[in-house]
Protein backbone atom coordinates (compact mmCIF):
# COMPACT_ATOMS: atom_id res chain seq x y z
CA UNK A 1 -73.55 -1.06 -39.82
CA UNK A 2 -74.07 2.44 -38.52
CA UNK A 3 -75.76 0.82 -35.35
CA UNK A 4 -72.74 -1.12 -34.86
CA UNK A 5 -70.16 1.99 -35.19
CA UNK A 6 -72.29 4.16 -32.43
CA UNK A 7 -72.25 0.80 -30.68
CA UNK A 8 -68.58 1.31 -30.42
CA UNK A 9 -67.66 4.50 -30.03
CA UNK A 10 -70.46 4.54 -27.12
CA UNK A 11 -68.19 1.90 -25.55
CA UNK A 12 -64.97 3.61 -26.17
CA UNK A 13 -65.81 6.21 -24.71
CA UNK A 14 -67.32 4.87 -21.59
CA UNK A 15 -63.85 3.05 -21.33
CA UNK A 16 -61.68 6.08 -22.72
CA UNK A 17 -60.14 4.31 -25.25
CA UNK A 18 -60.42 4.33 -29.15
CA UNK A 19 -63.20 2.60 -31.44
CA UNK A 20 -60.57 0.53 -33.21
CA UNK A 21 -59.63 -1.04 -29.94
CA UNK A 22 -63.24 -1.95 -28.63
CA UNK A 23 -63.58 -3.62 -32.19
CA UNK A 24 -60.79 -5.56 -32.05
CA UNK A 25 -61.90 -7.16 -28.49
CA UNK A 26 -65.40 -7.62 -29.69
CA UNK A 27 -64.61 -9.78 -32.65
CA UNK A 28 -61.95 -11.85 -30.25
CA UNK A 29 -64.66 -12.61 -27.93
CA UNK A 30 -65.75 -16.44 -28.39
CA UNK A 31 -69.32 -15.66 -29.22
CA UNK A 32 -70.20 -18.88 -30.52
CA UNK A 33 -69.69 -21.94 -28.78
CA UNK A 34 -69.30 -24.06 -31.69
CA UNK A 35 -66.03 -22.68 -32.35
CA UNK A 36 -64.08 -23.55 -29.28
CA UNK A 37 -61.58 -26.41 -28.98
CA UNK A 38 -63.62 -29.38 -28.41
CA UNK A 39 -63.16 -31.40 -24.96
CA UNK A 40 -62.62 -34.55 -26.84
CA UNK A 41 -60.04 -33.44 -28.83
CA UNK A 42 -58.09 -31.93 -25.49
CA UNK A 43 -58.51 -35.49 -24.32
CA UNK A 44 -57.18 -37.17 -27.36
CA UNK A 45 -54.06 -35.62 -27.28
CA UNK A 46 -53.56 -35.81 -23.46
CA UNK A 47 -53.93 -39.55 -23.88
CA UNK A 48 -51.92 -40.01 -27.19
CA UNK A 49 -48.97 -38.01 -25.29
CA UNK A 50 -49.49 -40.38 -22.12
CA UNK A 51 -49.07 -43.12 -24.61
CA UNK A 52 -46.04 -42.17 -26.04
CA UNK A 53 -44.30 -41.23 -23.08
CA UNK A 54 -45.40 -44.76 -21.31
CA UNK A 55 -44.33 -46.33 -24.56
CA UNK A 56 -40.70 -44.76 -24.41
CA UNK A 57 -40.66 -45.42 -20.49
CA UNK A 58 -41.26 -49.49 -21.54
CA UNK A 59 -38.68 -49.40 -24.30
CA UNK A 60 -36.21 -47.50 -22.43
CA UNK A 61 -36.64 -50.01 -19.35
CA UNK A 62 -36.68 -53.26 -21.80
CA UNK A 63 -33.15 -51.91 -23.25
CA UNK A 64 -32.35 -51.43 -19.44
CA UNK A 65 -32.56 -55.10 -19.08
CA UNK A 66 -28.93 -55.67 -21.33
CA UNK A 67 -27.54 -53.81 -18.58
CA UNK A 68 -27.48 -56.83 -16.42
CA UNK A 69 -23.62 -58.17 -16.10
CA UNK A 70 -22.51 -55.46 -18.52
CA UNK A 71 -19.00 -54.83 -17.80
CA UNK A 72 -16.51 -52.36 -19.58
CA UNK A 73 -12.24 -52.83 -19.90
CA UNK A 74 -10.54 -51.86 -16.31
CA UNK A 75 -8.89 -48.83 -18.44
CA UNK A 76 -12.38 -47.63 -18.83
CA UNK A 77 -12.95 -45.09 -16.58
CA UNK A 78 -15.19 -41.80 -16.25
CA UNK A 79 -12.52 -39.74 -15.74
CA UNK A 80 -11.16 -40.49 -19.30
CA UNK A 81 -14.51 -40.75 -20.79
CA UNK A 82 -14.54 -44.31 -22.14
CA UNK A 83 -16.49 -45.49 -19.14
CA UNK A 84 -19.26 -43.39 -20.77
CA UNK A 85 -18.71 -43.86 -24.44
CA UNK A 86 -19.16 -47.14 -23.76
CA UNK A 87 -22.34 -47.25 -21.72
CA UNK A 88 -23.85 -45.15 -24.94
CA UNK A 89 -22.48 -47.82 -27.33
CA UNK A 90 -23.92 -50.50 -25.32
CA UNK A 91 -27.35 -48.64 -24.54
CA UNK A 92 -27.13 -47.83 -28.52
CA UNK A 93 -26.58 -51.29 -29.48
CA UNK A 94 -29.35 -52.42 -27.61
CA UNK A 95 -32.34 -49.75 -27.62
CA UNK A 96 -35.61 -52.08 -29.02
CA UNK A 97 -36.64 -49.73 -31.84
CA UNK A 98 -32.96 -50.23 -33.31
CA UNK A 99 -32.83 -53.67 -32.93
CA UNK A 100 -35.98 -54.24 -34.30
CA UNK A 101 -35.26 -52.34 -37.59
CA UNK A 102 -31.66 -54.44 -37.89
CA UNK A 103 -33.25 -57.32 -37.23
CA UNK A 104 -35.94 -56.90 -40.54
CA UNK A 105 -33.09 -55.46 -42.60
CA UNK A 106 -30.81 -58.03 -42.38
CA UNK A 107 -33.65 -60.76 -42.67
CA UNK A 108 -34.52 -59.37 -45.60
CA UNK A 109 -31.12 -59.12 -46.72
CA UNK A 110 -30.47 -62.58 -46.21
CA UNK A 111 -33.49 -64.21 -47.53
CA UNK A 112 -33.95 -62.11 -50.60
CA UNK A 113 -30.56 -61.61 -51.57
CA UNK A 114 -29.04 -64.86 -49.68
CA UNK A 115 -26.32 -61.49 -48.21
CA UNK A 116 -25.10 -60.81 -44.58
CA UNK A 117 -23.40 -57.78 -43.96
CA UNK A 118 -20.01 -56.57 -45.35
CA UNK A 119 -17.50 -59.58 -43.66
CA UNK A 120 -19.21 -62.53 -44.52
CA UNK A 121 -19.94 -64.60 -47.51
CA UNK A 122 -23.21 -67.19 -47.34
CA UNK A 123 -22.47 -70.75 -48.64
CA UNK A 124 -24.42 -73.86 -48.84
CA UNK A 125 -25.56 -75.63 -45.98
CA UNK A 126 -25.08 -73.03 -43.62
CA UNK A 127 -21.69 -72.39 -43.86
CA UNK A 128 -20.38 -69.47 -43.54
CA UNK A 129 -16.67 -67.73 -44.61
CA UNK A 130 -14.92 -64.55 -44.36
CA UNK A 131 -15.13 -62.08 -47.30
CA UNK A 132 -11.29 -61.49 -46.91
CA UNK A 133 -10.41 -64.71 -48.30
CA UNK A 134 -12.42 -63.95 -51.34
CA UNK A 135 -12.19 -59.99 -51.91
CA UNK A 136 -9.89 -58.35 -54.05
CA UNK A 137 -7.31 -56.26 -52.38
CA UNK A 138 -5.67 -52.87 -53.35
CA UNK A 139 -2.65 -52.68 -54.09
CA UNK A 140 -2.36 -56.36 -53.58
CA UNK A 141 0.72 -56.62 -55.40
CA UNK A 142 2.69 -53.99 -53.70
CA UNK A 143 1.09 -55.48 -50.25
CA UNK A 144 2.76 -58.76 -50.96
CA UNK A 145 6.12 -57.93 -51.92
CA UNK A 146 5.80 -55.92 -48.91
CA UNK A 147 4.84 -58.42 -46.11
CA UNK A 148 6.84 -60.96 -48.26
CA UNK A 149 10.21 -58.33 -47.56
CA UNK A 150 8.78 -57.92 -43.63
CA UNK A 151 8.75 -61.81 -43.12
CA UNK A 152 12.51 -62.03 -44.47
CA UNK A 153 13.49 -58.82 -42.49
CA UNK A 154 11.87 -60.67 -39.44
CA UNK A 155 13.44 -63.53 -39.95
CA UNK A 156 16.84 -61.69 -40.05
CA UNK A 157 15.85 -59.88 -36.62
CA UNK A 158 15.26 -63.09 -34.84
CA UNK A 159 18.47 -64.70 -36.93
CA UNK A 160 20.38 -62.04 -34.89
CA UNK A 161 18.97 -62.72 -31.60
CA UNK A 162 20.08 -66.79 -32.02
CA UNK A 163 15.98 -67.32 -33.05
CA UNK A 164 14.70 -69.84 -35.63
CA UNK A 165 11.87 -68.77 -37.36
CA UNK A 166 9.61 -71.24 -37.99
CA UNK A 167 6.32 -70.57 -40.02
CA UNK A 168 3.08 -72.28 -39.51
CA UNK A 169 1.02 -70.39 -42.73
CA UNK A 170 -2.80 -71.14 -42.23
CA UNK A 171 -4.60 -72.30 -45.16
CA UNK A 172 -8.04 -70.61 -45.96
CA UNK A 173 -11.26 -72.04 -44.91
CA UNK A 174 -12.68 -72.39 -48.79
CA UNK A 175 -9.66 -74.42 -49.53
CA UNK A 176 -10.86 -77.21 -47.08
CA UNK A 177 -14.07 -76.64 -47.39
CA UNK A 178 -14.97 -75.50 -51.65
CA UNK A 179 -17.70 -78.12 -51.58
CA UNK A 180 -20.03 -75.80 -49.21
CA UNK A 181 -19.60 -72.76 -51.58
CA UNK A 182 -22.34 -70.34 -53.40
CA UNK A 183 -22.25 -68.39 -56.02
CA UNK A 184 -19.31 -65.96 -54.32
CA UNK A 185 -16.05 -67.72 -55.67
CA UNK A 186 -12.77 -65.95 -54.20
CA UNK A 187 -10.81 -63.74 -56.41
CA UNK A 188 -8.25 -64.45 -58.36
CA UNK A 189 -5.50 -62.90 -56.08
CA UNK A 190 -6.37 -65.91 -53.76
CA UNK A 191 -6.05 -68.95 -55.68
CA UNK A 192 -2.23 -69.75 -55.58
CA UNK A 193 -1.24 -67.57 -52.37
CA UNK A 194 -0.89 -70.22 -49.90
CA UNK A 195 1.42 -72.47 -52.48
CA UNK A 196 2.95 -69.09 -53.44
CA UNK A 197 3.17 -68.22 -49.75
CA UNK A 198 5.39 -71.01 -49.15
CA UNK A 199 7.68 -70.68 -52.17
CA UNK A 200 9.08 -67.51 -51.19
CA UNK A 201 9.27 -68.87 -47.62
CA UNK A 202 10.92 -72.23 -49.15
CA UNK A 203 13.49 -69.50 -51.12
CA UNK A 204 14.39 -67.98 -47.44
CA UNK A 205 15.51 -70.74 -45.81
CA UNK A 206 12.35 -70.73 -43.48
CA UNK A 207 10.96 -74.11 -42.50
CA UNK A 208 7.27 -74.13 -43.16
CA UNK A 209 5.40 -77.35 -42.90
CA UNK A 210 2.43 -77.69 -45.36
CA UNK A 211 -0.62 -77.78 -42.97
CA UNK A 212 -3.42 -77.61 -46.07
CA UNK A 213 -2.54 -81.14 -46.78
CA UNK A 214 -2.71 -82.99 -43.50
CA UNK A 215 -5.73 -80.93 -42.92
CA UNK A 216 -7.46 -82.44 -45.82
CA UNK A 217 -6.47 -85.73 -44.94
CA UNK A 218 -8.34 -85.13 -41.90
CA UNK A 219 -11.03 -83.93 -42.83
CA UNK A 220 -11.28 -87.22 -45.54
CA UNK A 221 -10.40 -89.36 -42.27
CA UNK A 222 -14.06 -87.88 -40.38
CA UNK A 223 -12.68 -84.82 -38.68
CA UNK A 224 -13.99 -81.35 -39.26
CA UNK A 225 -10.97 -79.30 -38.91
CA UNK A 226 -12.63 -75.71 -39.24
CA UNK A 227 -15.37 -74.48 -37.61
CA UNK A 228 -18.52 -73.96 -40.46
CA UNK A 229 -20.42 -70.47 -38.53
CA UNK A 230 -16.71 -69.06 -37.50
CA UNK A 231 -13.32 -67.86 -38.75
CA UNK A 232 -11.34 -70.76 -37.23
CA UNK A 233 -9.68 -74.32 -36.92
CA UNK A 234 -11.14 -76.67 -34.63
CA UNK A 235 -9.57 -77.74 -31.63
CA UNK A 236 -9.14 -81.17 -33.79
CA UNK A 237 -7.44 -78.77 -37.03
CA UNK A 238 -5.45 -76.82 -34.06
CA UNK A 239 -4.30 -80.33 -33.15
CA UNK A 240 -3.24 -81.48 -36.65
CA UNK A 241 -1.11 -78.12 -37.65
CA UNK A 242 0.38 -78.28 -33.97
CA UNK A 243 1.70 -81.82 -34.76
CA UNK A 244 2.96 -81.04 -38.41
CA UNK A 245 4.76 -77.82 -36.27
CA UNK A 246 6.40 -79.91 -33.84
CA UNK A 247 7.43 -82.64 -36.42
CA UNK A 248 9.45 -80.07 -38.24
CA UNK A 249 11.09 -78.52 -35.48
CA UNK A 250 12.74 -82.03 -34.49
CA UNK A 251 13.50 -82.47 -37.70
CA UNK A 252 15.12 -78.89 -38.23
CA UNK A 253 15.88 -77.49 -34.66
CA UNK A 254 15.62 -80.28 -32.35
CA UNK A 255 14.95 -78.71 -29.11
CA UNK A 256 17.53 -78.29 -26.09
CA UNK A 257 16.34 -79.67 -22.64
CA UNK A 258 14.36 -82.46 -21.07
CA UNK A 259 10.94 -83.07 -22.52
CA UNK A 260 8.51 -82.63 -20.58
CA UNK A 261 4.60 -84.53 -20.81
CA UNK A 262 1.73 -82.52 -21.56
CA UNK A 263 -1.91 -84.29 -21.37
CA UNK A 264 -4.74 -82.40 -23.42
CA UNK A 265 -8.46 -83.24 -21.60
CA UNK A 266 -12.09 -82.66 -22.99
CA UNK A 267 -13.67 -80.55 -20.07
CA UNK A 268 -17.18 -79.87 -21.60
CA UNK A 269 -19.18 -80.03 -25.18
CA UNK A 270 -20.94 -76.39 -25.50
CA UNK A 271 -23.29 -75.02 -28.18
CA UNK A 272 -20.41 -72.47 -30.26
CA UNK A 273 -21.80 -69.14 -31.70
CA UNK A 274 -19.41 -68.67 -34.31
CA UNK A 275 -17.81 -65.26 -34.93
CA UNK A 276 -19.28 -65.06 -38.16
CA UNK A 277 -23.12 -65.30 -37.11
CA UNK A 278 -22.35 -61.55 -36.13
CA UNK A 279 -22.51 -60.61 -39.62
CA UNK A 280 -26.27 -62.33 -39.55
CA UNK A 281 -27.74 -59.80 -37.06
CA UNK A 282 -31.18 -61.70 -36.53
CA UNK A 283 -31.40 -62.39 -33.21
CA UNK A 284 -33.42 -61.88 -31.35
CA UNK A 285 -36.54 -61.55 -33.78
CA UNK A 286 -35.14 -64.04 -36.22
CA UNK A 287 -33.27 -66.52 -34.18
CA UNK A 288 -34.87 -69.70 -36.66
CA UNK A 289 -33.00 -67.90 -39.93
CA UNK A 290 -29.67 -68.12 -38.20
CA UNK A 291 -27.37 -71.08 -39.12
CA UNK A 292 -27.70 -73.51 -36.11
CA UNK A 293 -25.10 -73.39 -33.86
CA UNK A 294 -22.18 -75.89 -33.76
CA UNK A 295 -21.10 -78.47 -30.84
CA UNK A 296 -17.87 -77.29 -29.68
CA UNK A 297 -15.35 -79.41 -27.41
CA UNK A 298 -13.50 -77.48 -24.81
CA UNK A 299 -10.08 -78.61 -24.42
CA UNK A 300 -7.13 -78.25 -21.68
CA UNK A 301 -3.68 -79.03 -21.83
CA UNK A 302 -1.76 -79.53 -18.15
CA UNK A 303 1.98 -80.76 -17.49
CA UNK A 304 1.52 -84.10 -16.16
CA UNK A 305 1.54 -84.55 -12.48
CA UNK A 306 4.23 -87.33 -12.34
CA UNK A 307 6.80 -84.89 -13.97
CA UNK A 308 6.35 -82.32 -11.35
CA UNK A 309 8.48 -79.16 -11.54
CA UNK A 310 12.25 -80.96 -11.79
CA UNK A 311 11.52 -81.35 -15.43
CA UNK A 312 10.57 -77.98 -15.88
CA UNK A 313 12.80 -75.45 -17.66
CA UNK A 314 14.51 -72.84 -15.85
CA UNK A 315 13.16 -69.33 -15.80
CA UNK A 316 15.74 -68.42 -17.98
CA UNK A 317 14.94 -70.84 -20.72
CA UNK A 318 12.09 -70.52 -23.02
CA UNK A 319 12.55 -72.94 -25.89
CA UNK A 320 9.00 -72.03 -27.74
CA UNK A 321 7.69 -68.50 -28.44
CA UNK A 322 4.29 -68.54 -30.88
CA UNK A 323 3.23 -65.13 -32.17
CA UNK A 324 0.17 -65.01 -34.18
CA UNK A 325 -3.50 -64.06 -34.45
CA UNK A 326 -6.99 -65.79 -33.12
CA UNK A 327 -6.11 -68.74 -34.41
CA UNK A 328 -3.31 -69.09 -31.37
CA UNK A 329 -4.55 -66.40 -28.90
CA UNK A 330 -8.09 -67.99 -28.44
CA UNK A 331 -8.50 -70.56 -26.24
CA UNK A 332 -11.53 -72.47 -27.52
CA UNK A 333 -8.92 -73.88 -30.46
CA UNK A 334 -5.76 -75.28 -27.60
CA UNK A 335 -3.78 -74.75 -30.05
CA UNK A 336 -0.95 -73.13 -27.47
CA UNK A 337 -1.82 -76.58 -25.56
CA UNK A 338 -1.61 -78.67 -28.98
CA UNK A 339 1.44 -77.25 -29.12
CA UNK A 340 2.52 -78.17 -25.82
CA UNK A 341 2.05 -82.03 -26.23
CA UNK A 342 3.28 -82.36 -29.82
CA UNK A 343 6.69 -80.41 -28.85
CA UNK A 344 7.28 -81.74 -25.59
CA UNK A 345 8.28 -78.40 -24.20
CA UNK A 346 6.53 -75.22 -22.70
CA UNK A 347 5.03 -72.52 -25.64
CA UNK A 348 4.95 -68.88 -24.16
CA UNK A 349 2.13 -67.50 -26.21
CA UNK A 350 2.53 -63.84 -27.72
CA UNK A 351 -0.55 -64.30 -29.85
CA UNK A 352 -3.20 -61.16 -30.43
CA UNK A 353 -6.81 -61.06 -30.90
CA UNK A 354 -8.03 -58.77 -33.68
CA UNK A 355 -4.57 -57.61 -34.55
CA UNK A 356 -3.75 -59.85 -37.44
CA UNK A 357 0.11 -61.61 -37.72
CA UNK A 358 2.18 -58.59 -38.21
CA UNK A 359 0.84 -56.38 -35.56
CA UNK A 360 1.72 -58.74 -32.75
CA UNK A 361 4.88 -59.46 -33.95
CA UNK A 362 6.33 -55.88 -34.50
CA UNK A 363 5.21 -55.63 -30.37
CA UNK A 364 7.19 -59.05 -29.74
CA UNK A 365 10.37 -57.42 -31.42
CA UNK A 366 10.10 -54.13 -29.23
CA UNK A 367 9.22 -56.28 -25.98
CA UNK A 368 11.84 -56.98 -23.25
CA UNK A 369 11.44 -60.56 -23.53
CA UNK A 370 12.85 -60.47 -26.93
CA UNK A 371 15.36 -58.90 -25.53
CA UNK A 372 16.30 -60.56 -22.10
CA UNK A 373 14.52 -64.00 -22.51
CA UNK A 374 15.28 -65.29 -26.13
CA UNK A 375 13.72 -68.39 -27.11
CA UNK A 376 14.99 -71.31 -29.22
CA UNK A 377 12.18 -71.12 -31.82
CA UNK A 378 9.61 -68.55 -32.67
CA UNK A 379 6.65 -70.12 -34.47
CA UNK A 380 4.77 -67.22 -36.35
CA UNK A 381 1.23 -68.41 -37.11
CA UNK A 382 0.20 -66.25 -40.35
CA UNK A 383 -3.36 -67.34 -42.32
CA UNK A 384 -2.81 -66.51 -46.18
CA UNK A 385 -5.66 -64.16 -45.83
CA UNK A 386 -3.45 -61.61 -44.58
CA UNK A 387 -0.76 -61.34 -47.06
CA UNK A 388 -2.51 -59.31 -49.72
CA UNK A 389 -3.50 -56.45 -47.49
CA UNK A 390 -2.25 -53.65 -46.06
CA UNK A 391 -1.55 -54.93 -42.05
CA UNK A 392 -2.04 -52.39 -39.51
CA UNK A 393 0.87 -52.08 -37.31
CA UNK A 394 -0.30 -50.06 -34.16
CA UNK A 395 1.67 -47.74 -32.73
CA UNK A 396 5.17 -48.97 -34.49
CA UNK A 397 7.94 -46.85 -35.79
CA UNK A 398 6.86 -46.49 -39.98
CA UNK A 399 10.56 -45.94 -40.35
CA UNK A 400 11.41 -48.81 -37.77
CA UNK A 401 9.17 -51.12 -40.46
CA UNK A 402 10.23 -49.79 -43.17
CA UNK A 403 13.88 -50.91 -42.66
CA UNK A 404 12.77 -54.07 -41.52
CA UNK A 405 11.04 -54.63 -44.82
CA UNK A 406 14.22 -52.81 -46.61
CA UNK A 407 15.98 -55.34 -45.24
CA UNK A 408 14.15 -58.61 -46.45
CA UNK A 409 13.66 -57.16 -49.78
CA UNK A 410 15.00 -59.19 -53.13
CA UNK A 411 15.77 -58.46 -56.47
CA UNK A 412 12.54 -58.86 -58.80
CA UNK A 413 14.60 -61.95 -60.53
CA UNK A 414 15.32 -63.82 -57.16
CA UNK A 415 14.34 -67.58 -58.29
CA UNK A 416 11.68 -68.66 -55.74
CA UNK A 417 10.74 -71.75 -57.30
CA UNK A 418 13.75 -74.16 -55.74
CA UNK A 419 12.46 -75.09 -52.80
CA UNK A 420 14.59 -75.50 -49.85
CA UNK A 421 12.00 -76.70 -47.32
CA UNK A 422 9.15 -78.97 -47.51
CA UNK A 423 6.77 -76.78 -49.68
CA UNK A 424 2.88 -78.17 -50.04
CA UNK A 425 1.66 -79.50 -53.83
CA UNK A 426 -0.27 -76.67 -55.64
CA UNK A 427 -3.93 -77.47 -54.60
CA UNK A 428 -7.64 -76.36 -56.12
CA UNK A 429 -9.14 -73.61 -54.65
């Protein structure tokens, strides 16, 4: 020990600095071998970094690949940022790793639990339906005395513009098809709302054909007259409520004008991925657990050629107006062109998709064609579904609303049980 402390204060002072310092350096030097990094170990981690950074490179070029035809809204533009925000979505929605851990998720979801995610309910025999027509609501009650006033306060708009109202209420899904259910049975708010529905209709003086029960008899007759991996009516159930419609409008409002001949042709049979499948995110992984998808007939509707344009109505003239939801806005149903045949007239469509009924019409009563270019009849397609929840009405007036529902409110009392138009027999749910 002694040896060592000469040792250092020799070298301290050949270098003119202190003992402590020389010690310091001496013990830092890597006298043994055996304790540097080994050269393997350097390598190991050189490679497992080049390994994750090709690995990201191969995932971040294999999410690239959704990229291909991507397309965003022409109102989406950098300068206002959506261009971008959707780009991330998209790249978001996409990226490998994610899809990969949705795609075990939801298979285990669905073949543990027989569960999709929150907007679908499973059946039997892969069918599929829309948790909204079995979910409770809240404030259900006060939601349907409220969109029970709006339809009455609507009616009273249109009443002062020279418009019939004519209502064309969509029965659920499970109440043409209850034989496909599981063990999800719809809650009790649903089970007399389309027959309830059309009371209070009956008790306004609005014509409402029943559409459940020509539906069924459909159905009995061979047709399937909803879809059974999506929301909606088949162009064949588009066809039967759009004759029902048109029958009660002659009978009621017989339209002004020369009728006109509409032809409806089958352009192709395609393989339809319903909108319900979305709540079944498998794909791509677990394509084989998803319910098969379902033939689907494209449809067209055309004036016919030997009419030409002398039996056409004037600009001026529109004798049919529709407002509604999917149901009427998407083409794969033709129900706008069902409607065309059955009536005999031109439909100007004012349907929204994704809006719900009462969005689209609160935009029809603020548009200028309501004002300048009244129709005869307004048909207002409205599925049950909607008339225990709370609608979302955009970028209306709340006090412009409220007085319309102010003004199609009745007394608690009001007997609703006297029909006054053809009103459908209660039927199981």
């Amino acid at each position: 020990m002694a040896t060592l402390r000469h040792a250092r204060c020799g070298a301290a002072a050949v270098r003119g600095v202190d003992p402590e310092t020389v010690g310091a350096e001496f013990l830092a030097v890597p006298l043994l071998p055996i304790l540097r990094e080994p050269t393997m170990t350097r390598s190991l981690r050189v490679l497992y970094i080049s390994l994750f950074l090709v690995l990201l490179l191969a995932l971040g070029a294999w999410s690239l690949r959704s990229f291909f035809g991507f397309s965003t809204n022409a109102d989406a533009t950098v300068l206002n940022g959506r261009w971008t925000k959707a780009v991330e979505t998209h790249y978001d929605d996409e990226f490998p790793i994610k899809r990969l851990g949705t795609n075990l998720w939801a298979a285990l979801d669905y073949k543990l639990f027989n569960e999709g995610r929150p907007g679908v309910v499973l059946g039997r025999d892969h069918w599929l339906y829309s948790d909204e027509e079995f979910n409770p609501a809240v404030n259900e009650d006060q939601n349907l005395q409220g969109n029970y006033a709006l339809v009455e306060g609507v009616r009273q708009k249109l009443k002062a513009q020279g418009i019939q109202l004519v209502m064309a209420i969509v029965p659920a899904k499970v109440r043409l098809y209850p034989e496909h259910l599981g063990e999800v049975k719809p809650a009790s708010v649903h089970a007399n709302l389309y027959q309830d529905f059309h009371a209070r209709v009956a008790a306004d003086n609005i014509p409402a054909p029943d559409l459940l029960g020509p539906l069924q008899q459909a159905k009995l007759a061979g047709k399937q007259v909803f879809l059974r991996t999506d929301t909606h009516w088949t162009p064949d159930g588009a066809e039967v409520a759009a004759k029902q419609l048109a029958k009660a409008i002659a009978d009621k409002t017989p339209l002004s004008g020369e009728p006109q001949r509409f032809v409806t042709e089958a352009e192709k049979t395609e393989p339809h991925k319903g909108d319900l499948r979305l709540f079944l995110p498998l794909d791509p992984l677990f394509e084989n657990l998803m319910p098969p998808k379902e033939p689907l007939e494209k449809r067209v509707t055309h004036l016919a050629e030997e009419k030409g344009d002398d039996a056409l109505f004037s600009d001026s003239e529109t004798p049919v107006a529709l407002v509604g939801t999917s149901y009427s806005a998407n083409p794969n149903w033709n129900f706008v062109g069902a409607l065309k045949q059955a009536l005999h007239s031109d439909v100007v469509s004012y349907a929204e998709d994704g809006h719900g009924p009462i969005l689209p019409m609160l935009s029809y009563l603020k548009s200028d064609d309501f004002k300048n270019s009244p129709p005869q009849v307004l048909i207002w397609e409205f599925p049950e579904r909607y008339l225990p929840i709370n609608n979302e009405i955009g970028d209306a007036d709340p006090a412009w609303v409220a007085q319309l529902k102010q003004a199609g409110s009745r007394q608690q009392n009001m007997a609703i049980n006297t029909p006054k138009s053809e009103t459908p027999d209660r039927a199981q749910n």
